[in-house]
N, C-alpha and C. Protein backbone atom coordinates (compact mmCIF):
# COMPACT_ATOMS: atom_id res chain seq x y z
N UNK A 1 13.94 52.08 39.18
CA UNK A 1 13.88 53.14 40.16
C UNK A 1 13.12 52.70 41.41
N UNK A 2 12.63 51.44 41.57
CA UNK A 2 12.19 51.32 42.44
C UNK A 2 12.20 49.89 43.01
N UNK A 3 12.46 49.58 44.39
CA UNK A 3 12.68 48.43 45.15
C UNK A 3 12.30 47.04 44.19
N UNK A 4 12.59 45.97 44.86
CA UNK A 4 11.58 44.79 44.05
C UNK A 4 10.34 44.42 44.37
N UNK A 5 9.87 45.36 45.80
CA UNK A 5 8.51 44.93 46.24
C UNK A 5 7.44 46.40 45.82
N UNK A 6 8.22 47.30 44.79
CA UNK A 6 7.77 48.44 43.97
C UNK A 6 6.96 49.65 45.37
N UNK A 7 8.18 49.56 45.83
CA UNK A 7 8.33 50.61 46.94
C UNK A 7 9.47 51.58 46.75
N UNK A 8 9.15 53.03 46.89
CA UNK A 8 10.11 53.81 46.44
C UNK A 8 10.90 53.80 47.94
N UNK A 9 12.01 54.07 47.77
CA UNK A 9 13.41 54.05 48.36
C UNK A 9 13.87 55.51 48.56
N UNK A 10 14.16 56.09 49.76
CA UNK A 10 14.74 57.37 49.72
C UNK A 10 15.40 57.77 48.63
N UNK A 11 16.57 57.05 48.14
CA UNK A 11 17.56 57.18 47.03
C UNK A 11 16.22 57.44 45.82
N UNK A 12 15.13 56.89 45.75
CA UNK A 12 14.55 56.81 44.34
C UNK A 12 13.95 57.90 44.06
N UNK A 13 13.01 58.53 45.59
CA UNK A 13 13.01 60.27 46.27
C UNK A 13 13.78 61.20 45.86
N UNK A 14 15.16 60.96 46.37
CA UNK A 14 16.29 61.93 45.73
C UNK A 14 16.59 62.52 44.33
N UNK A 15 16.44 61.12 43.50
CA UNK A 15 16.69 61.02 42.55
C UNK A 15 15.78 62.14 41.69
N UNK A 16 14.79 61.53 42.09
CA UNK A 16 13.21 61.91 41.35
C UNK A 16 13.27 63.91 41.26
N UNK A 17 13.42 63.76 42.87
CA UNK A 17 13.88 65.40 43.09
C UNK A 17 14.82 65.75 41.96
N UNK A 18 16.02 65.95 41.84
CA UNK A 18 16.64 65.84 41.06
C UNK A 18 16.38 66.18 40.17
N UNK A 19 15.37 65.31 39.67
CA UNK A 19 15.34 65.05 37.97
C UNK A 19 14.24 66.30 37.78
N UNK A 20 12.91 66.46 38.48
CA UNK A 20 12.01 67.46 38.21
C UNK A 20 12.95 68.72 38.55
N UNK A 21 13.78 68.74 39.36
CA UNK A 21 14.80 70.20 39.59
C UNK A 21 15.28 70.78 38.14
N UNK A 22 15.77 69.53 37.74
CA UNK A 22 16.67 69.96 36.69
C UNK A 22 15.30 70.25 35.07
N UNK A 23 14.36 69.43 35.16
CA UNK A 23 13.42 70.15 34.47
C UNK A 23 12.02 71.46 34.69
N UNK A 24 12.49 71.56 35.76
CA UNK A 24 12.06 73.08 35.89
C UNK A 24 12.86 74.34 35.60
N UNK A 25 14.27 73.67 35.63
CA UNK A 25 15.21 74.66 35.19
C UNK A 25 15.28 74.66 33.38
N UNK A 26 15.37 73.55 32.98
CA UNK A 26 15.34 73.89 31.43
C UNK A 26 13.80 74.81 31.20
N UNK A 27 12.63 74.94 32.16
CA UNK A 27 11.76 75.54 31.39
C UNK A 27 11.23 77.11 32.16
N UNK A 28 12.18 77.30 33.01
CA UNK A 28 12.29 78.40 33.29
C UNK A 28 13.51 79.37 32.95
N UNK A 29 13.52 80.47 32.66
CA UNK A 29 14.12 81.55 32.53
C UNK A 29 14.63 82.05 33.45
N UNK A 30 16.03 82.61 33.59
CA UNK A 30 16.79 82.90 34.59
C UNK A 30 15.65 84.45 35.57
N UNK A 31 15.60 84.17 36.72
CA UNK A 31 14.63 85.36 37.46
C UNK A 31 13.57 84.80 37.30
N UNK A 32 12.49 84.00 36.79
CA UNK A 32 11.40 83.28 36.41
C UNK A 32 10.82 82.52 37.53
N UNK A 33 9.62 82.48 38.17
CA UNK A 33 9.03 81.19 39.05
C UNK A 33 7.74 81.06 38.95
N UNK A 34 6.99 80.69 39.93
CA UNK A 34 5.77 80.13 40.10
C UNK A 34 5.48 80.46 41.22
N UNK A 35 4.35 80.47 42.15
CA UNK A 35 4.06 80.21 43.35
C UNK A 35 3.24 78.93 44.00
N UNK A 36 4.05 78.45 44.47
CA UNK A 36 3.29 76.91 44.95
C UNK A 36 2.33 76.88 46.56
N UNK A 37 1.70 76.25 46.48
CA UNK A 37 0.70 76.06 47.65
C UNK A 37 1.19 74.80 48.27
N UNK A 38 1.61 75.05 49.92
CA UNK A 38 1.90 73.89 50.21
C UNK A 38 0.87 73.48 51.16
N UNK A 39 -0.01 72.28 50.57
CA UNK A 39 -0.98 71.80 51.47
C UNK A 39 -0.93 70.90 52.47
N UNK A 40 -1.28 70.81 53.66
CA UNK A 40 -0.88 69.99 54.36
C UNK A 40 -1.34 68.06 53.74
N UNK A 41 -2.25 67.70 53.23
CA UNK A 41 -2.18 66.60 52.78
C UNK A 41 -1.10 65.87 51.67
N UNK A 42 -0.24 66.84 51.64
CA UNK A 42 1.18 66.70 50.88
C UNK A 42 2.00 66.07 51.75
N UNK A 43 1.81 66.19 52.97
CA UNK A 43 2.65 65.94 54.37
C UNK A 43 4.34 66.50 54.09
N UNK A 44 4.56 67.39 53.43
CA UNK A 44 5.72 68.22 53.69
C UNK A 44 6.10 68.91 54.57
N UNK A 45 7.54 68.60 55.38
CA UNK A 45 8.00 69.22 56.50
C UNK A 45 8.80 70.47 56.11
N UNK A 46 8.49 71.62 56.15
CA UNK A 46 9.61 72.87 55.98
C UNK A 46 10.11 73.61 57.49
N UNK A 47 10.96 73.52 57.23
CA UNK A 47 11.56 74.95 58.45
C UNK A 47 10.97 75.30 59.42
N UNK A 48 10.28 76.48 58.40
CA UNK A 48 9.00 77.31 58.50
C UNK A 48 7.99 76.77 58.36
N UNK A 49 7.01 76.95 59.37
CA UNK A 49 5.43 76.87 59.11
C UNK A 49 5.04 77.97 57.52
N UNK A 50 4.42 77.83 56.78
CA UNK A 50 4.12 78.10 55.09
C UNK A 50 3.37 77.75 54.52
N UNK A 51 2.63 78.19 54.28
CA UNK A 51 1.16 77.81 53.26
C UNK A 51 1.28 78.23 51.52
N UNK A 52 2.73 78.96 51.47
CA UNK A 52 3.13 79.04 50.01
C UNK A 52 4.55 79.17 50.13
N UNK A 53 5.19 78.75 48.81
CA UNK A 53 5.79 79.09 48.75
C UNK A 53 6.62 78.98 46.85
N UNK A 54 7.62 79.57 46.81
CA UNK A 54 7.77 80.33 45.43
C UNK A 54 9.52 79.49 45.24
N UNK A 55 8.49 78.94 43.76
CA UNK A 55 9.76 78.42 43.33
C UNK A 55 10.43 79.18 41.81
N UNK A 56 11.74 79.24 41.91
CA UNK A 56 11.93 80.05 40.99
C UNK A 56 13.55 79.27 40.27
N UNK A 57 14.21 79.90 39.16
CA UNK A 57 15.47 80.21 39.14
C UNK A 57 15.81 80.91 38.94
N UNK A 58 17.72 81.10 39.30
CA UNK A 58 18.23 82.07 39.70
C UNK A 58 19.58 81.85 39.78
N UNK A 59 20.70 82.32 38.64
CA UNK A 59 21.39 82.22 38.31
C UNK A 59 21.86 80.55 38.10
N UNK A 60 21.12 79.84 37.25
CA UNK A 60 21.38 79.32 36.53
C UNK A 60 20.51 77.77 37.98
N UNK A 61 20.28 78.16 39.03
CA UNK A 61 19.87 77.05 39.91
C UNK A 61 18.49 76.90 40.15
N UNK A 62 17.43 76.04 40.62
CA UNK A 62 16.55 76.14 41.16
C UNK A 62 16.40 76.54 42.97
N UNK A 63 15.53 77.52 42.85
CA UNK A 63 15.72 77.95 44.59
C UNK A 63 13.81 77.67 45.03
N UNK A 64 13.96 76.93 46.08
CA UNK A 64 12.63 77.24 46.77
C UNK A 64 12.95 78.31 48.11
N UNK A 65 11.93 78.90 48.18
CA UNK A 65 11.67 80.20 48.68
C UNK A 65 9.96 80.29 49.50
N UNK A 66 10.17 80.64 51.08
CA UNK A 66 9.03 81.04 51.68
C UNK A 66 8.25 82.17 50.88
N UNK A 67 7.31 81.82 51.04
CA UNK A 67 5.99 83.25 50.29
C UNK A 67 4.75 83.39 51.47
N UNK A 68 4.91 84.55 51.35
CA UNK A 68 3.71 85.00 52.04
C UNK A 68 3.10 86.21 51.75
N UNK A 69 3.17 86.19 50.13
CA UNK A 69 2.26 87.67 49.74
C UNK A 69 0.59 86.63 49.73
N UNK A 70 0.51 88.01 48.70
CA UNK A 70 -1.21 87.73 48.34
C UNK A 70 -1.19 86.91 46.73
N UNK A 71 -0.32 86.46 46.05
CA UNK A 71 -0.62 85.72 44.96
C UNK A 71 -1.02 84.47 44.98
N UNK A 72 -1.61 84.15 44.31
CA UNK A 72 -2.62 82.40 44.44
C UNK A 72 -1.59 81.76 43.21
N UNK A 73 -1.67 80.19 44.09
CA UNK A 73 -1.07 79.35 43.80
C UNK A 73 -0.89 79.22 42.18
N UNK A 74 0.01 79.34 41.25
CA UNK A 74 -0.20 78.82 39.63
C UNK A 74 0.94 80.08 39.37
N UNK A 75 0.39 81.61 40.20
CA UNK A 75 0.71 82.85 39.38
C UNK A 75 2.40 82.76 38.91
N UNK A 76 2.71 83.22 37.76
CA UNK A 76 4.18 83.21 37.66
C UNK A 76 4.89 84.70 38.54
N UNK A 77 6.11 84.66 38.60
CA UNK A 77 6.69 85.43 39.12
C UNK A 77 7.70 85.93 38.73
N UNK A 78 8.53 86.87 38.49
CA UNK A 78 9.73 87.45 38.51
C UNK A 78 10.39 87.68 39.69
N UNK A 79 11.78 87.06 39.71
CA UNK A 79 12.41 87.32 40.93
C UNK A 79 14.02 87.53 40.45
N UNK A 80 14.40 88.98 40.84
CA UNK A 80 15.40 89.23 40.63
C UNK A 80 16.73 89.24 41.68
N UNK A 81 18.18 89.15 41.73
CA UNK A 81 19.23 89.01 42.20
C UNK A 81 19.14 90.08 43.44
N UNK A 82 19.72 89.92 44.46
CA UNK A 82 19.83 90.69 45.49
C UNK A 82 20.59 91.85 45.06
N UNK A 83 20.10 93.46 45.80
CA UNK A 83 21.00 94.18 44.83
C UNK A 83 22.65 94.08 44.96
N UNK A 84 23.05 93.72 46.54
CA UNK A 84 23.83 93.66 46.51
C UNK A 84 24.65 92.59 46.10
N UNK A 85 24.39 91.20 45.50
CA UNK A 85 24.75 90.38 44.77
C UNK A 85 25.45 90.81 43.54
N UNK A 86 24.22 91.49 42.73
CA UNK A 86 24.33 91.92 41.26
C UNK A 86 25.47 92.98 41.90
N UNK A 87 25.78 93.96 42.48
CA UNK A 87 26.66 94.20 42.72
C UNK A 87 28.08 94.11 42.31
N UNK A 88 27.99 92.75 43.85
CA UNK A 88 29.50 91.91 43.94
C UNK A 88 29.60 91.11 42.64
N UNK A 89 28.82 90.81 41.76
CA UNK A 89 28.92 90.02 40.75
C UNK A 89 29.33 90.94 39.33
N UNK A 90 28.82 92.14 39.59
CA UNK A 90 29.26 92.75 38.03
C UNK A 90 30.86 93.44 38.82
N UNK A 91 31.07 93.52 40.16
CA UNK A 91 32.89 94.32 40.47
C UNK A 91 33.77 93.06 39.91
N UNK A 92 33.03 91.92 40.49
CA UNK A 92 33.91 90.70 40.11
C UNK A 92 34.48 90.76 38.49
N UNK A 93 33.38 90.82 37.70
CA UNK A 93 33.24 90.84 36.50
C UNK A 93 33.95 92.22 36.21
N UNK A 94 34.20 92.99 36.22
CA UNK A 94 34.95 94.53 35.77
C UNK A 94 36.57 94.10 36.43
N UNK A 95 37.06 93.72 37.70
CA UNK A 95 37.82 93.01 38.25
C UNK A 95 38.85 91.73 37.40
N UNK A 96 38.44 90.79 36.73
CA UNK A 96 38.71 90.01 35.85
C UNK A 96 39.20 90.26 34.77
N UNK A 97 37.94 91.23 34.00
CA UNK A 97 38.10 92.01 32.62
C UNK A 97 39.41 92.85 33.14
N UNK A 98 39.73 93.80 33.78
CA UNK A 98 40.62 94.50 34.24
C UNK A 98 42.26 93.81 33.96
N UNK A 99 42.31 92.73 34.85
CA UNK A 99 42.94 91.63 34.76
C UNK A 99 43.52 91.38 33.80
N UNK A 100 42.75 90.63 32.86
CA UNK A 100 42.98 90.51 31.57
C UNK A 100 43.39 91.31 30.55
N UNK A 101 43.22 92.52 30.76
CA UNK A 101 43.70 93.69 29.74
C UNK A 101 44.93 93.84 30.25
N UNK A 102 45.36 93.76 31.34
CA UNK A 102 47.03 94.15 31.75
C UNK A 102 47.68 92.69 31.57
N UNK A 103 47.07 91.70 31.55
CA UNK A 103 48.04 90.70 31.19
C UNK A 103 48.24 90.71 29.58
């Protein structure tokens, strides 16, 4: 995973991302997160100027997300579907089922 002069490589970055993505998702629960502190000696560039922010999943993905309540860095979180998502997602779902009964 890493160069021959044991220097990481964007690609080895990517990767790495990746790989902690996909194990935060096996150990979180769908709606489930954390709130992270982003310190500037991290030297992370976001968007947004942010001093937290909330990582969670959500339908089956990992999402990072601006925060700017009052919870300190560690606290877990619940974060649920937009309402109008859950919505469009259960017509879809009644829509299909529908479908299927007349075929």
């Amino acid at each position: 995973m890493e160069s021959q002069n044991n220097e990481l490589t964007q690609n080895d970055l990517l990767n790495a991302s990746i790989v902690f993505s996909q194990a935060i998702s096996l150990m979180l629960d769908n709606g489930q997160g954390i709130i992270v502190d982003i310190l500037p000696e991290m030297g992370i560039v976001l968007p947004e100027e942010t001093d937290k922010v909330a990582v969670f999943k959500l339908n089956n993905s990992v999402h990072i997300q601006k925060y700017d309540g009052d919870l300190e860095a560690g606290t877990s979180v619940n974060i649920n579907e937009p309402e109008e998502e859950t919505q469009e997602t259960q017509e879809t779902q009644e829509n299909q089922e529908t479908q299927e009964t007349q075929e």
